[in-house]
Protein backbone atom coordinates (compact mmCIF):
# COMPACT_ATOMS: atom_id res chain seq x y z
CA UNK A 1 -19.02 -4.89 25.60
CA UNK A 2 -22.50 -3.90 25.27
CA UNK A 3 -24.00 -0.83 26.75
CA UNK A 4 -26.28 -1.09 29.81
CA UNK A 5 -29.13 1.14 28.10
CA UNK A 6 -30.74 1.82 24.69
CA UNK A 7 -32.13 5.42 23.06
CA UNK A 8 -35.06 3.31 24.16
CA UNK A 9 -34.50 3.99 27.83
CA UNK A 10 -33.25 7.19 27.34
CA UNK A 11 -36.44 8.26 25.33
CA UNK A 12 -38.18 6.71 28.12
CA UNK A 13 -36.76 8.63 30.84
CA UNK A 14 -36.22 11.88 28.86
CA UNK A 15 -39.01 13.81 27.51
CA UNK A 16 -37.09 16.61 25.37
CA UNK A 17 -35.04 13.14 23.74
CA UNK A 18 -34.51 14.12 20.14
CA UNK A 19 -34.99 11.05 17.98
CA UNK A 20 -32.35 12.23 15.32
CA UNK A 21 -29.69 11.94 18.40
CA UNK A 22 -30.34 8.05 18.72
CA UNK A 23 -26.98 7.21 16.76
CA UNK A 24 -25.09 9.86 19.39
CA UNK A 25 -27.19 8.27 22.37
CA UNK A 26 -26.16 4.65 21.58
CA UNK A 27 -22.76 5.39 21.17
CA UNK A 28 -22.82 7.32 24.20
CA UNK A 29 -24.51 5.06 26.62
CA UNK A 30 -22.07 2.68 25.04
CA UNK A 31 -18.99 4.91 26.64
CA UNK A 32 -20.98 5.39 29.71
CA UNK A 33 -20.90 1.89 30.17
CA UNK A 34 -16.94 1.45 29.95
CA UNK A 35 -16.61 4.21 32.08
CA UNK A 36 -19.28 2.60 34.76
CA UNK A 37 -17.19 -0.38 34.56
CA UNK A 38 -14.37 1.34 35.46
CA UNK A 39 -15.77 3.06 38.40
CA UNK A 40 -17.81 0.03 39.76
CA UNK A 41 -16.20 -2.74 38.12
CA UNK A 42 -18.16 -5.45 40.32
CA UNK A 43 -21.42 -4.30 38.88
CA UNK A 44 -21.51 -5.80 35.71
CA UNK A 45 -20.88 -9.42 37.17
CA UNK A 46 -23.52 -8.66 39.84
CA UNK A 47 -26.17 -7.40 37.86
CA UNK A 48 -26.74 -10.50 36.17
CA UNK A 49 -28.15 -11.90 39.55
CA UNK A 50 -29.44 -8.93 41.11
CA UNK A 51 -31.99 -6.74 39.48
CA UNK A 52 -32.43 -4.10 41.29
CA UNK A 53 -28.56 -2.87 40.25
CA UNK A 54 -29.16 -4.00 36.61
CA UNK A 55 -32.33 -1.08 36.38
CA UNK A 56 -29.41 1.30 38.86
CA UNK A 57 -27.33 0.86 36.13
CA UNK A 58 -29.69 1.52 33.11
CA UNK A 59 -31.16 4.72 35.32
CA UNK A 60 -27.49 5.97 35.72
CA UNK A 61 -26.44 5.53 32.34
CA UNK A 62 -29.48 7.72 30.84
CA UNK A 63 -28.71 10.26 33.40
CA UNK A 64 -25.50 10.64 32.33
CA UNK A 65 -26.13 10.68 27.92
CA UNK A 66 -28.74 12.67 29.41
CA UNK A 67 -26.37 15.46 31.25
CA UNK A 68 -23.93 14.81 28.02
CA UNK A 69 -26.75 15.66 25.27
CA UNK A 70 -28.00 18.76 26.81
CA UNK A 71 -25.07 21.12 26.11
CA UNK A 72 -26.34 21.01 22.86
CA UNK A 73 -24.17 23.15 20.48
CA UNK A 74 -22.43 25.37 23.31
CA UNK A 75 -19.73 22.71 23.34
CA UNK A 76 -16.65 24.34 25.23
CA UNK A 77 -18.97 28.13 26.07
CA UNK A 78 -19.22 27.87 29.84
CA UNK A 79 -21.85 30.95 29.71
CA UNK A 80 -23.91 32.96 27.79
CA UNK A 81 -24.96 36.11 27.97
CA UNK A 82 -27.15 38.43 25.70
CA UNK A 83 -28.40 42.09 26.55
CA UNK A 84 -31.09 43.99 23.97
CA UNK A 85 -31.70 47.35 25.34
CA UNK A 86 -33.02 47.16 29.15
CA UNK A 87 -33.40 43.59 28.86
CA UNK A 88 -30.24 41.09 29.72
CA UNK A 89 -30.52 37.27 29.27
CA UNK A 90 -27.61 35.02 30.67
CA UNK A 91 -26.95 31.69 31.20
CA UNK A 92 -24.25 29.00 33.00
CA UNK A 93 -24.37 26.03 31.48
CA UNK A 94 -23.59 23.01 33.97
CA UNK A 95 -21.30 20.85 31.56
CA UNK A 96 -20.54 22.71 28.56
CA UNK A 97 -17.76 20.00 27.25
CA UNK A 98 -20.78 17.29 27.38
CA UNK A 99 -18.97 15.16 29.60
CA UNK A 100 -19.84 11.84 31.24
CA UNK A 101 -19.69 11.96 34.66
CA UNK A 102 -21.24 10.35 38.29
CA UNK A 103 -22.89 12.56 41.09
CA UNK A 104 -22.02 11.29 43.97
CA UNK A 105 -25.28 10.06 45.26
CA UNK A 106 -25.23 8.16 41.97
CA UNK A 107 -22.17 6.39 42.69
CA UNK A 108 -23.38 5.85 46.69
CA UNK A 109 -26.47 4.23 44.92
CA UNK A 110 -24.23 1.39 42.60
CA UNK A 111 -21.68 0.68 45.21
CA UNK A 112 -24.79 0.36 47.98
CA UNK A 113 -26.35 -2.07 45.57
CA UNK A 114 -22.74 -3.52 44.73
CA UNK A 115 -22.82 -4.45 48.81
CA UNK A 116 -20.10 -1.74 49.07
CA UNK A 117 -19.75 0.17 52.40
CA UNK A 118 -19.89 3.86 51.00
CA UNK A 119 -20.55 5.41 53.87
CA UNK A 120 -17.04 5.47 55.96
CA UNK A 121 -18.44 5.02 58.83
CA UNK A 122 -17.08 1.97 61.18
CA UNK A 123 -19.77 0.03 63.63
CA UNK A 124 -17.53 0.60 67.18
CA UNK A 125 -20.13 -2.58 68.50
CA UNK A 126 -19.43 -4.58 65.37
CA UNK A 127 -17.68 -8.28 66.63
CA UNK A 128 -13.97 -8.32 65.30
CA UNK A 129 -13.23 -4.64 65.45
């Protein structure tokens, strides 16, 4: 199945995009798209009627090539950390395996748009409770 977004979108939405990645981005948003059908499989049927989710869907897939393309070549380093006489330069890096993954407000946002309660929360003056 086709992915949601193209290197297009992502270039669109990512200033530092590196055109030489574009073959890495497709195939990318193409796995972020099996793995958004997975978590929210009613979105793909519903975004053909309802456009708001269809531009959720293309937003959440760039942000997630997006998170996957930034750990650059520190694949599997979870930190860095450099010192040169006084000085000391160090840095975490948020997803160092390049992984595609969902915040949580991201997955709210598709299964709000999906029609899905994601809040928990039960009306107590709903009728039929």
């Amino acid at each position: 199945m086709a992915a949601f977004a193209t290197h297009e979108d992502l270039s669109k939405r990512w200033k530092g995009f590196d055109a030489a990645d574009e073959a890495m981005a497709d195939q990318l948003l193409a796995d972020a798209a099996v793995w958004l059908r997975v978590w929210v499989p009613q979105a793909p049927a519903l975004a053909a009627t309802n456009t708001d989710l269809a531009e959720a869907l293309v937003i959440v897939s760039c942000a997630m090539v997006k998170r996957a393309l930034l750990n650059g070549d520190n694949e599997g380093q979870s930190s860095s950390q450099e010192t040169i006489g006084p000085f000391q330069y160090q840095v975490a890096f948020r997803n160092p395996e390049g992984n595609l993954f969902l915040y949580q407000k991201e997955l709210d946002l598709l299964e709000r748009l999906c029609g899905l309660n994601t809040s928990g929360a039960v009306s107590m003056t709903a009728r039929g409770l």
